[in-house]
Protein backbone atom coordinates (compact mmCIF):
# COMPACT_ATOMS: atom_id res chain seq x y z
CA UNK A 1 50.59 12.15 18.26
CA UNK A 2 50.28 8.38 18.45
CA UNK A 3 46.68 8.82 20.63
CA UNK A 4 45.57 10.71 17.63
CA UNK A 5 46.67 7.74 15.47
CA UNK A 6 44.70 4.91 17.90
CA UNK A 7 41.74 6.79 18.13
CA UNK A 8 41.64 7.34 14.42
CA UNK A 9 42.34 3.76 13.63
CA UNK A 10 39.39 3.03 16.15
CA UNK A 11 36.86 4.96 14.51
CA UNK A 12 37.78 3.69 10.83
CA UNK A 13 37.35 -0.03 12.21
CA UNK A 14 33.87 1.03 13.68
CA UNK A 15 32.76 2.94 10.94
CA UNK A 16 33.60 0.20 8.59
CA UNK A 17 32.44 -2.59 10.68
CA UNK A 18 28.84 -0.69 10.76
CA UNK A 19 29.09 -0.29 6.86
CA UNK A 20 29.11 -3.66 6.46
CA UNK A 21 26.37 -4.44 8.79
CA UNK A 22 24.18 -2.18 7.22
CA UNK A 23 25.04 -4.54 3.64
CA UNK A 24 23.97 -7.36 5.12
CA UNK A 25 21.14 -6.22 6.63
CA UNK A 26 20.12 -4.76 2.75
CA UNK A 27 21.09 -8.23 1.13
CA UNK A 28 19.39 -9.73 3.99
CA UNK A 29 16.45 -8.13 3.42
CA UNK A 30 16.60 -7.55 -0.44
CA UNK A 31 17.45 -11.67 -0.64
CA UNK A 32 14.64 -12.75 1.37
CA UNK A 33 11.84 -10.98 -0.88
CA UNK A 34 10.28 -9.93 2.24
CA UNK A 35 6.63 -8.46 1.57
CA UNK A 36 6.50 -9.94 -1.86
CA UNK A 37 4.50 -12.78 -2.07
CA UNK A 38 1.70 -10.79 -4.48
CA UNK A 39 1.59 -8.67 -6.91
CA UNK A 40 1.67 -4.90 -6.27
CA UNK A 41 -1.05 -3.99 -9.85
CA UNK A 42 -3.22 -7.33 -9.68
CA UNK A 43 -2.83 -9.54 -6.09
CA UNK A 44 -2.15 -12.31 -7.13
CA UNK A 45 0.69 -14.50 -5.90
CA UNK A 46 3.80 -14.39 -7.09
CA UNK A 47 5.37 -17.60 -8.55
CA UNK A 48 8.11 -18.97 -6.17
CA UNK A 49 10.33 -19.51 -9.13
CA UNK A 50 9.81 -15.82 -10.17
CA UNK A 51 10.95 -14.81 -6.47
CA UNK A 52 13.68 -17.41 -6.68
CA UNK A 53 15.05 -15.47 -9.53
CA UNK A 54 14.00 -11.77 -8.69
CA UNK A 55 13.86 -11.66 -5.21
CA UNK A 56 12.80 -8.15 -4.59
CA UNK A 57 10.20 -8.66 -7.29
CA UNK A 58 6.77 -6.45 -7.04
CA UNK A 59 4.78 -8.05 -10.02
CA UNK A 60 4.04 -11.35 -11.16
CA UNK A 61 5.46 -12.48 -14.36
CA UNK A 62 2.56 -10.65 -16.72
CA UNK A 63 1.76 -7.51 -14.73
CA UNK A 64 5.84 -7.00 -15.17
CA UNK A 65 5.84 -7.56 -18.70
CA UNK A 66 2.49 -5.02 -19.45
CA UNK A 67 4.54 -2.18 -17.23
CA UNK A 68 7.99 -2.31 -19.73
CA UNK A 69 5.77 -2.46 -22.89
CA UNK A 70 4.36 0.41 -21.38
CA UNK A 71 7.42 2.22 -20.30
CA UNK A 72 8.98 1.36 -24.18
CA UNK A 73 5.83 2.25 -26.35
CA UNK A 74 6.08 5.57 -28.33
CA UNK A 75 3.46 8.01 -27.50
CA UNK A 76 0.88 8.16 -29.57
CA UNK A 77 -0.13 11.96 -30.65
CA UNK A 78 -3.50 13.36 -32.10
CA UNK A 79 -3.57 13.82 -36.03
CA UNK A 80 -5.50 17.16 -35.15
């Protein structure tokens, strides 16, 4: 019965030990902005302090602010 227990134990330590790899690796990746120097809608570069604060950011400053007006405008319906 106490094998059972070791090997157990053994594969909870691995198991755990790649769950926390695979977090770093994501904060690694999410923290570096990798891929995001320019924006995704226009191409231009996005501002270092932008990407200092939003790391995984996709738009610049003004293309970010048109797509949440978008996303918070009512629609707009025909008077037919």
């Amino acid at each position: 019965m106490e094998k059972y227990a070791d090997v157990l134990d053994l594969a909870q330590a691995h198991t755990e030990r790649e769950i926390q790899l695979r977090i770093a690796a994501i904060q690694g990746y999410t923290n570096s902005g990798y891929g995001r120097e320019f924006c995704v809608d226009c191409g231009e570069p996005i501002s270092d302090i932008r990407r200092q604060h939003v790391p995984n950011a996709k738009r610049c400053a003004i293309c970010q602010e048109a797509e949440e007006r978008s996303r918070t405008l009512p629609l707009r319906r025909c008077a037919a």
